[in-house]
Protein backbone atom coordinates (compact mmCIF):
# COMPACT_ATOMS: atom_id res chain seq x y z
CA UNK A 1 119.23 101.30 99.24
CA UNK A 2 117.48 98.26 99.72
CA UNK A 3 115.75 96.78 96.98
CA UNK A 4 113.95 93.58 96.63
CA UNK A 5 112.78 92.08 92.92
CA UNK A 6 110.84 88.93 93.02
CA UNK A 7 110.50 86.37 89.44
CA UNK A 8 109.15 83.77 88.65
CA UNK A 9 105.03 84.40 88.83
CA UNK A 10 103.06 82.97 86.03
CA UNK A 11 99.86 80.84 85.85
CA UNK A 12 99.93 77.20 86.23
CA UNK A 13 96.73 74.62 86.14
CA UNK A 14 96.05 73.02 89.89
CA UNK A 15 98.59 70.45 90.76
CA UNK A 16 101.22 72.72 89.03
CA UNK A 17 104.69 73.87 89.92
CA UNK A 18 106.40 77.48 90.01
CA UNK A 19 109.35 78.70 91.72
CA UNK A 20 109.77 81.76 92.68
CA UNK A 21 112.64 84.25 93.35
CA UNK A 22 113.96 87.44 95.35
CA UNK A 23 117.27 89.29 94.34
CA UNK A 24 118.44 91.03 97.48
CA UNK A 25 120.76 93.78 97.68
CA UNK A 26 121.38 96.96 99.59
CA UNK A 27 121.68 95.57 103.10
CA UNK A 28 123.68 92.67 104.50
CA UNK A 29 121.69 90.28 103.56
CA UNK A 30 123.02 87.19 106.15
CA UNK A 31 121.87 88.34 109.31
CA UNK A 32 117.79 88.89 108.62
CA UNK A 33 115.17 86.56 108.32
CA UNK A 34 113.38 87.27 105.02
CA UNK A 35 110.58 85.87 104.05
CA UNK A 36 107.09 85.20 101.37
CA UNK A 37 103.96 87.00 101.69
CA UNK A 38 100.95 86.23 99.51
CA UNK A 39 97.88 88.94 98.85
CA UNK A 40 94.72 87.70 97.11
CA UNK A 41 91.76 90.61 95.79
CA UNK A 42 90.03 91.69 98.59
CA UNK A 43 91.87 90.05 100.66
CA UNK A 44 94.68 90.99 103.85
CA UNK A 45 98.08 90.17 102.50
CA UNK A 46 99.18 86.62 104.91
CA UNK A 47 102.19 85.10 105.44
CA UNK A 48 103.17 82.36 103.97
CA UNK A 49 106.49 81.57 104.97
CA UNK A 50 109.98 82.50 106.63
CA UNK A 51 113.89 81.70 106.61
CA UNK A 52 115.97 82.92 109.46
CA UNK A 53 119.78 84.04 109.33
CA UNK A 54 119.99 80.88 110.09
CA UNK A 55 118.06 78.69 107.69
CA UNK A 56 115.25 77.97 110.20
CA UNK A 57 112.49 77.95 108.71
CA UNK A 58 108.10 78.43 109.10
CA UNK A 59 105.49 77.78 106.88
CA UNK A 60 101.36 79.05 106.83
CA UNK A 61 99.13 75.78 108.03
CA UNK A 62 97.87 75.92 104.03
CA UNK A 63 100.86 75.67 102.67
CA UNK A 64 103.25 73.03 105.02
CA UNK A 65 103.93 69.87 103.05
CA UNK A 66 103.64 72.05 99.56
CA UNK A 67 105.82 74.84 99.72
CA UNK A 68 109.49 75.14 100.86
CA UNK A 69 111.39 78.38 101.77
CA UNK A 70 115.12 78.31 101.09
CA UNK A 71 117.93 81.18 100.65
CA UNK A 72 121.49 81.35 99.11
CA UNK A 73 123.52 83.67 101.20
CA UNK A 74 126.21 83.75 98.58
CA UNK A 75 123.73 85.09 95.78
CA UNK A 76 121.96 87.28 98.33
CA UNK A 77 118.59 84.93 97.12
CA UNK A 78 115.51 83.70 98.74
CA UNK A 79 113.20 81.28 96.58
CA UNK A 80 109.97 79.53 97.24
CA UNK A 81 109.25 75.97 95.35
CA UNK A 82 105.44 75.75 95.20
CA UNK A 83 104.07 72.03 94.66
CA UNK A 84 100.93 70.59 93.85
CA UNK A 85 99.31 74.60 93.42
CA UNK A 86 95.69 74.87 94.46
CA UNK A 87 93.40 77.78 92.59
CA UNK A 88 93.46 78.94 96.44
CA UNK A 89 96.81 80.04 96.24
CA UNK A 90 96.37 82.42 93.17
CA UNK A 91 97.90 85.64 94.90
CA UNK A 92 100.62 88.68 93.91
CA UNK A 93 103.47 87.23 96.00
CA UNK A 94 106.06 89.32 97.65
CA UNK A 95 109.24 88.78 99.49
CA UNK A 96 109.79 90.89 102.45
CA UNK A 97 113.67 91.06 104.68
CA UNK A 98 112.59 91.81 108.36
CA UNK A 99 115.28 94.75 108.50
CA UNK A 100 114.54 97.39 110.91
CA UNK A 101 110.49 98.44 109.83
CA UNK A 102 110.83 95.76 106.93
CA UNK A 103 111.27 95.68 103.32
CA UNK A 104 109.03 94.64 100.54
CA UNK A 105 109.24 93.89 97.00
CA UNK A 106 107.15 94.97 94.32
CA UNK A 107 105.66 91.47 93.87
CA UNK A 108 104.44 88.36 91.75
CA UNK A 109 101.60 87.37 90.18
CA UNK A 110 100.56 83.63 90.37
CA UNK A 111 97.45 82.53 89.27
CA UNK A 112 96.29 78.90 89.61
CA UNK A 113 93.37 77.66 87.21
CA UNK A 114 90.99 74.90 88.12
């Protein structure tokens, strides 16, 4: 079956660093786009960015210029490097593959202190 498991959450001070990870398996991983969703409390989970089969990729306005998308088909992996982390982007993050209804993962915590 399709499973999903993100790493790499954590809390950071503003102008911090984390990368995160998703471990793909159960489906052929090559041919979907996959991608990063972020959901704050009380809040509608957004997206924040997508990678194609192709390594194309498309980023939330708030995040271009700070965050880059990437995958390794070999190791079935998707990451996101997050630079210069705003208190704004404290969120559970989750990657999603855009397989038939899509697929999510259980998610991240981040948290980004002032």
């Amino acid at each position: 079956q399709v499973q999903l498991v993100e790493s790499g959450g954590g809390s950071v001070q503003a102008g911090g660093s984390l990368r995160l990870s998703c471990a793909a398996s159960g489906f052929m991983f090559s041919i979907y786009a996959m991608g990063w969703y972020r959901q704050a409390p009380g809040k509608q989970r957004e997206l924040v960015a997508t990678v194609s089969s192709s390594s194309n990729t498309n980023y939330a306005d708030s995040v271009k210029g700070r965050f880059t998308i990437s995958r390794d088909t070999a190791k079935k992996m998707i990451y996101l490097q997050m630079n210069n982390l705003k208190p704004e982007d404290t969120a559970v993050y989750y990657c999603y593959a855009d397989k038939q209804h899509g697929y999510w993962g259980q998610g991240t915590q981040v948290t980004v202190s002032s």
